[in-house]
PDB file of N, CA and C in Angstrom:
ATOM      1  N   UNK A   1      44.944 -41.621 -10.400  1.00  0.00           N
ATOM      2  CA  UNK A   1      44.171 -40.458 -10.034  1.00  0.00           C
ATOM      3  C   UNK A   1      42.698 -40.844 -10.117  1.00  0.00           C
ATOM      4  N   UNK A   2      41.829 -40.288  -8.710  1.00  0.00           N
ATOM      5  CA  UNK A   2      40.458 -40.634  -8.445  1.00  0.00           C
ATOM      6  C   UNK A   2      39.737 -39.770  -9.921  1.00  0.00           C
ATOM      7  N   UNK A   3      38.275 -40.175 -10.046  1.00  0.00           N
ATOM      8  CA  UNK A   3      37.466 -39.364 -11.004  1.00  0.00           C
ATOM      9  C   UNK A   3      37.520 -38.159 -10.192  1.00  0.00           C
ATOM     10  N   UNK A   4      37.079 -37.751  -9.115  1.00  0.00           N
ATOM     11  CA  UNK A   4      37.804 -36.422  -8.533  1.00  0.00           C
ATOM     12  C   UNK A   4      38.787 -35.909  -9.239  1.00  0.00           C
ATOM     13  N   UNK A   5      39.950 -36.180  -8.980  1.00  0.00           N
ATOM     14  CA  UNK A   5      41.214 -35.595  -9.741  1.00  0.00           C
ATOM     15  C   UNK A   5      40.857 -35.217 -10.775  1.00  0.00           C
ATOM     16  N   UNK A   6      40.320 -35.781 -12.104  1.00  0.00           N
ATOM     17  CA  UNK A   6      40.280 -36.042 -12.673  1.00  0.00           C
ATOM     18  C   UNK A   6      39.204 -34.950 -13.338  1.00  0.00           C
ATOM     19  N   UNK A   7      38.389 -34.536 -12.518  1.00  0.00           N
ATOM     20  CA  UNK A   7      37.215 -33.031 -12.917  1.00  0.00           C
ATOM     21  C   UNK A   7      37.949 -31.815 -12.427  1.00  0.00           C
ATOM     22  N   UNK A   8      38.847 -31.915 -10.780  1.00  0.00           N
ATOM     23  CA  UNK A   8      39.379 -31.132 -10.522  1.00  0.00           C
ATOM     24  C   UNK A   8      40.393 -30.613 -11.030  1.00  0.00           C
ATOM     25  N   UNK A   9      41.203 -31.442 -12.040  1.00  0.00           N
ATOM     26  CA  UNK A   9      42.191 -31.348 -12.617  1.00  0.00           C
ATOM     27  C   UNK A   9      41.635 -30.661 -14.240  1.00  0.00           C
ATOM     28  N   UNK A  10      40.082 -30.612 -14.562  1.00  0.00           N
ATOM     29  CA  UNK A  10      39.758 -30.905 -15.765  1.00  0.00           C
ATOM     30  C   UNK A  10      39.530 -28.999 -15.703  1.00  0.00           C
ATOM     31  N   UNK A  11      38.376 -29.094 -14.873  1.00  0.00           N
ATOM     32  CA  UNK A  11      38.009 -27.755 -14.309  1.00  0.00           C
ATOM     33  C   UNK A  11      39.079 -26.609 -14.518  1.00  0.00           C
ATOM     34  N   UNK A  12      40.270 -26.692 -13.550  1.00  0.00           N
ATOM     35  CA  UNK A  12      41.407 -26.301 -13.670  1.00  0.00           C
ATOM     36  C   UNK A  12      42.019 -25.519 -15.000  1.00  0.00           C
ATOM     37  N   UNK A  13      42.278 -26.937 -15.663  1.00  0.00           N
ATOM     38  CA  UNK A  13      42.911 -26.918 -17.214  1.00  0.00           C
ATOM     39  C   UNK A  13      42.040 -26.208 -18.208  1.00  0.00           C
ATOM     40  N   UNK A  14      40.771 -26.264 -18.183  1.00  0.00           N
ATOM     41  CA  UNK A  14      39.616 -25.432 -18.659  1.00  0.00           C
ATOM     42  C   UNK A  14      39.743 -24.190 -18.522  1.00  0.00           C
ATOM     43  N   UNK A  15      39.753 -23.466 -16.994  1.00  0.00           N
ATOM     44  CA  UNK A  15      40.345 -22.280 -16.875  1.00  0.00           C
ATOM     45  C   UNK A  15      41.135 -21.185 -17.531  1.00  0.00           C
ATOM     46  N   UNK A  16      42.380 -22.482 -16.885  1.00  0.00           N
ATOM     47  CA  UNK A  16      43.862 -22.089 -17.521  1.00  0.00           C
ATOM     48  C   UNK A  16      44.013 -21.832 -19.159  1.00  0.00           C
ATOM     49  N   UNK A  17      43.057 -22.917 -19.751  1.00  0.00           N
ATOM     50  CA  UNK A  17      42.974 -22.814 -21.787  1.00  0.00           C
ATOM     51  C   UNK A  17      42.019 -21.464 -21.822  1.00  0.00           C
ATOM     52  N   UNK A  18      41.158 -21.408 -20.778  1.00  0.00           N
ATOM     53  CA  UNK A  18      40.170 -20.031 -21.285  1.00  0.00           C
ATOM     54  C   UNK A  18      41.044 -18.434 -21.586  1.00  0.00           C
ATOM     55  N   UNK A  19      42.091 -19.026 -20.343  1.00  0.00           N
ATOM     56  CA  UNK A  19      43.040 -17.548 -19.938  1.00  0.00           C
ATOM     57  C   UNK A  19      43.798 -17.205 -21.396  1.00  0.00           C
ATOM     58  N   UNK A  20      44.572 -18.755 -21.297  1.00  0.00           N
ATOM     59  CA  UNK A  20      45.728 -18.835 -22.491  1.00  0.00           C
ATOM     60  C   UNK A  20      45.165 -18.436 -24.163  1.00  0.00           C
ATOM     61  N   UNK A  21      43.722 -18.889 -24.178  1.00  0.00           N
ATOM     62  CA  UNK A  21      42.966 -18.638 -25.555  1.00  0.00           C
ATOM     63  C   UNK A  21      41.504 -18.064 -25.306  1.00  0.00           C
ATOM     64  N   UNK A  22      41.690 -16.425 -25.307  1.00  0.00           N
ATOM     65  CA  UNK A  22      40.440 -15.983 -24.376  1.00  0.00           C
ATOM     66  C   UNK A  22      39.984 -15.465 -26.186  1.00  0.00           C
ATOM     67  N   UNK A  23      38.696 -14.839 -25.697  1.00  0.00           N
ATOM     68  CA  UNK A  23      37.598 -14.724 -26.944  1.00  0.00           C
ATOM     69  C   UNK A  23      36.353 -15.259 -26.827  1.00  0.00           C
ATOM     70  N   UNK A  24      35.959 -15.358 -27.865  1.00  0.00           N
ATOM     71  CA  UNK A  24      34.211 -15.798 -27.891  1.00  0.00           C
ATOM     72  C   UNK A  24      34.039 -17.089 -28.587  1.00  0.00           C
ATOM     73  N   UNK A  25      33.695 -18.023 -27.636  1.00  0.00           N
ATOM     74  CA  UNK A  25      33.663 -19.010 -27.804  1.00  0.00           C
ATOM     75  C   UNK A  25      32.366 -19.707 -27.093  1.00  0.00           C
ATOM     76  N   UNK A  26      31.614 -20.539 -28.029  1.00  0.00           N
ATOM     77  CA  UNK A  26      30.197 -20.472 -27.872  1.00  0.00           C
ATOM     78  C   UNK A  26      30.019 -21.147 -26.492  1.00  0.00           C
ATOM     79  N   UNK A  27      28.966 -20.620 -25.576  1.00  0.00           N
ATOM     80  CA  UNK A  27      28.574 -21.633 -24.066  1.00  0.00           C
ATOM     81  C   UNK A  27      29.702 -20.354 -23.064  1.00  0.00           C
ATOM     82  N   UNK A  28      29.270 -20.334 -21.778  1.00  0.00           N
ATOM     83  CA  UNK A  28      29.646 -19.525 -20.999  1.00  0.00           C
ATOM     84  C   UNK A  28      30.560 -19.951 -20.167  1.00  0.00           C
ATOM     85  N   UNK A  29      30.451 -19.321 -18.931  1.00  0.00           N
ATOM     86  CA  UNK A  29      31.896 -20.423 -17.946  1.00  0.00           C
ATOM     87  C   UNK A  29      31.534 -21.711 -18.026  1.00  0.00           C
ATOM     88  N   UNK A  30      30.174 -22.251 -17.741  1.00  0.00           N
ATOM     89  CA  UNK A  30      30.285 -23.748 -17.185  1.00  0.00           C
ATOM     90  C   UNK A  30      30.802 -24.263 -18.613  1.00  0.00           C
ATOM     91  N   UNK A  31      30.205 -24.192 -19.771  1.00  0.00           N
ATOM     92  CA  UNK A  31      30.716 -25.261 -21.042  1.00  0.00           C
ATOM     93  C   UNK A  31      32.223 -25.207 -20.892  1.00  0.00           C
ATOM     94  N   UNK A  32      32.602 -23.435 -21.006  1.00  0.00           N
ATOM     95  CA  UNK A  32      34.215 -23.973 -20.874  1.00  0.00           C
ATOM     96  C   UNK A  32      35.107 -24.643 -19.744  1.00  0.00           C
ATOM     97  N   UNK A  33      34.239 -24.893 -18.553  1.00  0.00           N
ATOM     98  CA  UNK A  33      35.079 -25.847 -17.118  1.00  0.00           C
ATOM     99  C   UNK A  33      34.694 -27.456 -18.096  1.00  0.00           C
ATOM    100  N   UNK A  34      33.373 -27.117 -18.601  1.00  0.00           N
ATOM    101  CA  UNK A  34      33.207 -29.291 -19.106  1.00  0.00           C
ATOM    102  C   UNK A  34      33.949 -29.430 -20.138  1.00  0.00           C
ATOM    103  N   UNK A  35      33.973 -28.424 -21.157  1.00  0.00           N
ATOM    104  CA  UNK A  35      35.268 -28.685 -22.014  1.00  0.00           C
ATOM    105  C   UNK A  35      36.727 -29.007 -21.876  1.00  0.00           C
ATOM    106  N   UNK A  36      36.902 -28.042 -20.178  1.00  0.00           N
ATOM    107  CA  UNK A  36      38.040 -28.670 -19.731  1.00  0.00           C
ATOM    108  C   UNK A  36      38.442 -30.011 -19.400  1.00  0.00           C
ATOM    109  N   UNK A  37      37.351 -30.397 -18.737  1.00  0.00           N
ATOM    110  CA  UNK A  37      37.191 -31.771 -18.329  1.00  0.00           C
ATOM    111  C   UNK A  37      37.199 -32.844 -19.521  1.00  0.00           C
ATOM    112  N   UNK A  38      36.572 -32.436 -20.571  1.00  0.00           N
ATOM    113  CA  UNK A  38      36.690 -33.355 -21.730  1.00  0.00           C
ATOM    114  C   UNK A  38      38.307 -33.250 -22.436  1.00  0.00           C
ATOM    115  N   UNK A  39      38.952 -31.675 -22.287  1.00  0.00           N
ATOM    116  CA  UNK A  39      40.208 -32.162 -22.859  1.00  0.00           C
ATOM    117  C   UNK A  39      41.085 -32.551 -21.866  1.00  0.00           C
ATOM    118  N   UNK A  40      40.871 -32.645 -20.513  1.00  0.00           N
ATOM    119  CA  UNK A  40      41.945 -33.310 -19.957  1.00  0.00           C
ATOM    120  C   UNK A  40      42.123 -34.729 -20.179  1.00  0.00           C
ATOM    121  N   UNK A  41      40.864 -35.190 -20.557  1.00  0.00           N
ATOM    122  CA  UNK A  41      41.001 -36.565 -20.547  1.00  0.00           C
ATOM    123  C   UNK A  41      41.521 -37.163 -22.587  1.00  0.00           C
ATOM    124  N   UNK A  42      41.162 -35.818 -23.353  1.00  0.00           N
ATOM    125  CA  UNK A  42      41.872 -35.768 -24.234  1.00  0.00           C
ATOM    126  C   UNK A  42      43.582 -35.674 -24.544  1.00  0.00           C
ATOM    127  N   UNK A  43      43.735 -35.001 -23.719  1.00  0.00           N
ATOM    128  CA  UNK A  43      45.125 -34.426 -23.146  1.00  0.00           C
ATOM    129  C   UNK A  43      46.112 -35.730 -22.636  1.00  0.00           C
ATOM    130  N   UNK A  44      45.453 -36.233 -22.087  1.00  0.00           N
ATOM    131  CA  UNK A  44      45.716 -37.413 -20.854  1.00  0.00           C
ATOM    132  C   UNK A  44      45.994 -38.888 -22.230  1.00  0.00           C
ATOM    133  N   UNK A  45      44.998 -39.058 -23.001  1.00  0.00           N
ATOM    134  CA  UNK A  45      44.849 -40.106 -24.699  1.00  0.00           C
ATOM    135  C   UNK A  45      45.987 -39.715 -25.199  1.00  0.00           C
ATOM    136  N   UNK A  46      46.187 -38.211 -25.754  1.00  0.00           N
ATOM    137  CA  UNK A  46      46.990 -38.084 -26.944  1.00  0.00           C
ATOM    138  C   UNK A  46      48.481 -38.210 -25.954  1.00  0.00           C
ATOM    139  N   UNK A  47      48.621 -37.603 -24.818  1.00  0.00           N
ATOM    140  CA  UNK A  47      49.868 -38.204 -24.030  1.00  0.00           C
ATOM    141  C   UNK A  47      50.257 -39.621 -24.313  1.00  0.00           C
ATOM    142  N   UNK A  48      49.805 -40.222 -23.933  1.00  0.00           N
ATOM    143  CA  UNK A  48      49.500 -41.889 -23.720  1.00  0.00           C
ATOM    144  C   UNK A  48      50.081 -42.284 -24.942  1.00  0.00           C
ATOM    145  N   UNK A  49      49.447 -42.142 -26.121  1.00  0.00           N
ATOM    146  CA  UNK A  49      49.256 -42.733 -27.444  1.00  0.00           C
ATOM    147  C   UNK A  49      50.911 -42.200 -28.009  1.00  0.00           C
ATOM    148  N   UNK A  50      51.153 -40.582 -28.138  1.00  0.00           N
ATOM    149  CA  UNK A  50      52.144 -39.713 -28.764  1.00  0.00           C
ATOM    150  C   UNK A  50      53.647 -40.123 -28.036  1.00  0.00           C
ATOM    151  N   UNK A  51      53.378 -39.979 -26.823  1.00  0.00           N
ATOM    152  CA  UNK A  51      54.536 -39.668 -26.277  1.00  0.00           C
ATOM    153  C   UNK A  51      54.728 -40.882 -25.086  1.00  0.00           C
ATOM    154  N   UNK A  52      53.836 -41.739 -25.131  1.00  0.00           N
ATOM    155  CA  UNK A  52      54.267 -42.703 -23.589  1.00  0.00           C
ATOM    156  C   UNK A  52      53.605 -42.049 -22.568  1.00  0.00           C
ATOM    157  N   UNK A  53      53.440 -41.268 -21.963  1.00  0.00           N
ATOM    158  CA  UNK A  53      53.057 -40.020 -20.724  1.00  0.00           C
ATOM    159  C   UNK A  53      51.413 -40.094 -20.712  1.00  0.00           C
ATOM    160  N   UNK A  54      51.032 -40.617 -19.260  1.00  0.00           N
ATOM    161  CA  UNK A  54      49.848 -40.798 -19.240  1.00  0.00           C
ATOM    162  C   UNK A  54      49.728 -39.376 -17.800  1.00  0.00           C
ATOM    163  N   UNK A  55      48.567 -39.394 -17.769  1.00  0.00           N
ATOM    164  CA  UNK A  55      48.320 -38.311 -16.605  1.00  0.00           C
ATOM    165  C   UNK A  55      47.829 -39.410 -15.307  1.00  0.00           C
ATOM    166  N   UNK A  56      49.330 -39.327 -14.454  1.00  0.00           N
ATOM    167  CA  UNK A  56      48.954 -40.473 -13.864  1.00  0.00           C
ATOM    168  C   UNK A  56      49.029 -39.362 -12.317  1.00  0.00           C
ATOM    169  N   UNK A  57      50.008 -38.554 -11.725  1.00  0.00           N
ATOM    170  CA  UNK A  57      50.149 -38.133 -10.386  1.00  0.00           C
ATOM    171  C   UNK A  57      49.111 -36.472 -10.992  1.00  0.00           C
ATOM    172  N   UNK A  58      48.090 -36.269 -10.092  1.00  0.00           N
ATOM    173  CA  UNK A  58      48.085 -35.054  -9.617  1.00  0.00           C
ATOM    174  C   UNK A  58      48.582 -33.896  -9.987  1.00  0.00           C
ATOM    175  N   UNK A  59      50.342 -33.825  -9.377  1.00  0.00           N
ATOM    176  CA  UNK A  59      51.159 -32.837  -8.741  1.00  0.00           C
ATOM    177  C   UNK A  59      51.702 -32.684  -9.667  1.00  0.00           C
ATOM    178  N   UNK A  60      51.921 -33.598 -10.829  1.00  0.00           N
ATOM    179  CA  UNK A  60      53.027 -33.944 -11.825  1.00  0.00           C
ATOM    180  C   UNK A  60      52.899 -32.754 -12.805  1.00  0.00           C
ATOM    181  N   UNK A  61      54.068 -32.352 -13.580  1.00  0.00           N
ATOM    182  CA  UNK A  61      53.767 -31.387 -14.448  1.00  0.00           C
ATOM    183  C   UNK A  61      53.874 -31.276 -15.979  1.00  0.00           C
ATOM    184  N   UNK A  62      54.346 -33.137 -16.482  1.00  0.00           N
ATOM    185  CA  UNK A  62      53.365 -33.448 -17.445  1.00  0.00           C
ATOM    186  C   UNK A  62      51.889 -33.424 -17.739  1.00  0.00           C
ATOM    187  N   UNK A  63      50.860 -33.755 -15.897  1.00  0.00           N
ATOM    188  CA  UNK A  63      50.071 -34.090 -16.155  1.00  0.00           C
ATOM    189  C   UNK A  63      49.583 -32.907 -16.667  1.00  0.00           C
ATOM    190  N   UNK A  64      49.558 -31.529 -15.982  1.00  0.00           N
ATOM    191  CA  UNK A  64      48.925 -30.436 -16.467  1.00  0.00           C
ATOM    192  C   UNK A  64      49.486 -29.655 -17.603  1.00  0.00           C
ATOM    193  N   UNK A  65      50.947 -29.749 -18.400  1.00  0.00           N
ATOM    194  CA  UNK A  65      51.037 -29.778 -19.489  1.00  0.00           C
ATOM    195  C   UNK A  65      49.752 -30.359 -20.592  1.00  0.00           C
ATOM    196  N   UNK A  66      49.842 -31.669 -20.415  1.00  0.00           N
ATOM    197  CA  UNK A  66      48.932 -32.624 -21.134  1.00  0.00           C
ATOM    198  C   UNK A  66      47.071 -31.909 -20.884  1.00  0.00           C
ATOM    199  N   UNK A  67      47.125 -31.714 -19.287  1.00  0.00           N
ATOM    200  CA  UNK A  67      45.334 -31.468 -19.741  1.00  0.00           C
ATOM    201  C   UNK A  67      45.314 -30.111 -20.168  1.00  0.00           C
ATOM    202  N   UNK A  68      46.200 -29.346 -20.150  1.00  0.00           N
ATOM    203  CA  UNK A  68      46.037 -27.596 -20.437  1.00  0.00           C
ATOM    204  C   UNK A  68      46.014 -27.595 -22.145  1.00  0.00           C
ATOM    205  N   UNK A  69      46.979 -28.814 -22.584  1.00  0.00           N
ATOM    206  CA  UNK A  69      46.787 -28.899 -24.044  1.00  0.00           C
ATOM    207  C   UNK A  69      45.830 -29.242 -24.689  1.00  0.00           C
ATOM    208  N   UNK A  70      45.212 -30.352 -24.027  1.00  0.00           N
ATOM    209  CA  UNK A  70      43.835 -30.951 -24.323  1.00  0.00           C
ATOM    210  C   UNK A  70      43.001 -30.132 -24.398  1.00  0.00           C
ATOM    211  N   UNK A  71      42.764 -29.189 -23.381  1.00  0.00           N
ATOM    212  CA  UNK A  71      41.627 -28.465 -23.196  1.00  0.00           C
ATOM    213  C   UNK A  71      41.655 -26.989 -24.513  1.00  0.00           C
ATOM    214  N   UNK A  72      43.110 -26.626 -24.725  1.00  0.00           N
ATOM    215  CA  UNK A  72      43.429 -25.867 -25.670  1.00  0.00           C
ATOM    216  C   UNK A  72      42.796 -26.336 -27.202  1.00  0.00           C
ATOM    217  N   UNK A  73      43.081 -27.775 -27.193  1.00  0.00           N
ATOM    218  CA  UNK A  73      42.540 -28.315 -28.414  1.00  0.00           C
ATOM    219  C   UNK A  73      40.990 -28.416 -28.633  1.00  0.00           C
ATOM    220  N   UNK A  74      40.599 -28.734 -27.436  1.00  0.00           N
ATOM    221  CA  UNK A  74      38.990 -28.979 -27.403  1.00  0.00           C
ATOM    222  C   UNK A  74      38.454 -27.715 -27.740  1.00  0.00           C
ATOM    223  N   UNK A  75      39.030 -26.469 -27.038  1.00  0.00           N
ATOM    224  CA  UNK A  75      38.435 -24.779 -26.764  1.00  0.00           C
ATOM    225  C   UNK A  75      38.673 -24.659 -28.439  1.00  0.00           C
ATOM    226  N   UNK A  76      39.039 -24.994 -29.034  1.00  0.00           N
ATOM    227  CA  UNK A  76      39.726 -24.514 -30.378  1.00  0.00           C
ATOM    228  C   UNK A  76      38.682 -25.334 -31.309  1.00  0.00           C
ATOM    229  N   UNK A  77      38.666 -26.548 -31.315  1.00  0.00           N
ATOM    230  CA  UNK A  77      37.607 -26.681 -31.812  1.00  0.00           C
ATOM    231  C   UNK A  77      36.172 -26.633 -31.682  1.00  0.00           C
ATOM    232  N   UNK A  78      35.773 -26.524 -30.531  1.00  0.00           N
ATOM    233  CA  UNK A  78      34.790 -25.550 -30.013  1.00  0.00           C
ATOM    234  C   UNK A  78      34.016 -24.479 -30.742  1.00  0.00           C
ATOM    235  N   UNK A  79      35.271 -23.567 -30.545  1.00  0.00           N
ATOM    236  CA  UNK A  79      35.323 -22.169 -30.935  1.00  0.00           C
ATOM    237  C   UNK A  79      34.955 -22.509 -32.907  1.00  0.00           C
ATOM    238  N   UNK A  80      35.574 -22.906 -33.507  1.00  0.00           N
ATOM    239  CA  UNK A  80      35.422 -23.379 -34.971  1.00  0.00           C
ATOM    240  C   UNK A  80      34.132 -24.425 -35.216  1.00  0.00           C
ATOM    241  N   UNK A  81      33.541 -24.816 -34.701  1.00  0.00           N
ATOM    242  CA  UNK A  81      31.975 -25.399 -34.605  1.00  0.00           C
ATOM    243  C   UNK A  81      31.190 -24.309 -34.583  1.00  0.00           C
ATOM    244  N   UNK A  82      31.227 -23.772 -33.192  1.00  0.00           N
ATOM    245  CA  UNK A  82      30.004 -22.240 -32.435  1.00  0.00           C
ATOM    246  C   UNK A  82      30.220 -21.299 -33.230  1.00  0.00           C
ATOM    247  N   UNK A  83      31.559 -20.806 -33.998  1.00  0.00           N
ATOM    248  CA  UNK A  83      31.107 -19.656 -34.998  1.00  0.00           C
ATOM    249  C   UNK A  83      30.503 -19.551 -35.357  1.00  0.00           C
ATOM    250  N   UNK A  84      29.550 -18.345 -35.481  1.00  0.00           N
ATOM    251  CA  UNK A  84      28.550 -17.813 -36.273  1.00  0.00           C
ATOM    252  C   UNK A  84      28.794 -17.488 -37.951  1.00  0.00           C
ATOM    253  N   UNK A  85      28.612 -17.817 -38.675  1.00  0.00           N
ATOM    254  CA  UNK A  85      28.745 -17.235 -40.204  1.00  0.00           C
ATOM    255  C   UNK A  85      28.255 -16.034 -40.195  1.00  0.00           C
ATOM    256  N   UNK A  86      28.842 -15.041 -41.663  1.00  0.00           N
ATOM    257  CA  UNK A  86      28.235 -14.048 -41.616  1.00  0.00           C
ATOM    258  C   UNK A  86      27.423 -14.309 -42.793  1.00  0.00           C
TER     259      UNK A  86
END
């Protein structure tokens, strides 16, 4: 998969983690599309490393398993950094 794929796919998965884990989480749409992009390629490592399963086709539905998780993980810790204290 091109670096294309690879934002388009990120973008995407960013989305999809915003939907799946919505709330207040610091930075607006764009941080959460680059966060996506950073956990797909997180998503895409811990595949690789955990399980054998790299994010290799597009279409595949490991691959977006893997970046929707990534991006879940990234949004999550995110979210636990940007909290505000009271």
């Amino acid at each position: 998969m091109g670096i294309f794929g690879w934002i388009i796919l990120g973008l995407i998965a960013g989305a999809i983690a915003k939907a799946i884990k919505p709330g207040k989480q610091g930075g607006g749409i764009l941080a959460t599309l680059l966060l996506g992009i950073v956990g797909a390629v997180l998503g895409g490592w811990i595949g690789s490393v955990l399980f054998n399963v790299g994010i290799n086709e597009f279409w595949s539905l490991s691959t977006w398993l893997l970046a929707i998780g990534g991006a879940l993980i990234v949004l999550i810790i995110w979210g636990l950094l940007t909290r505000k204290r009271a």
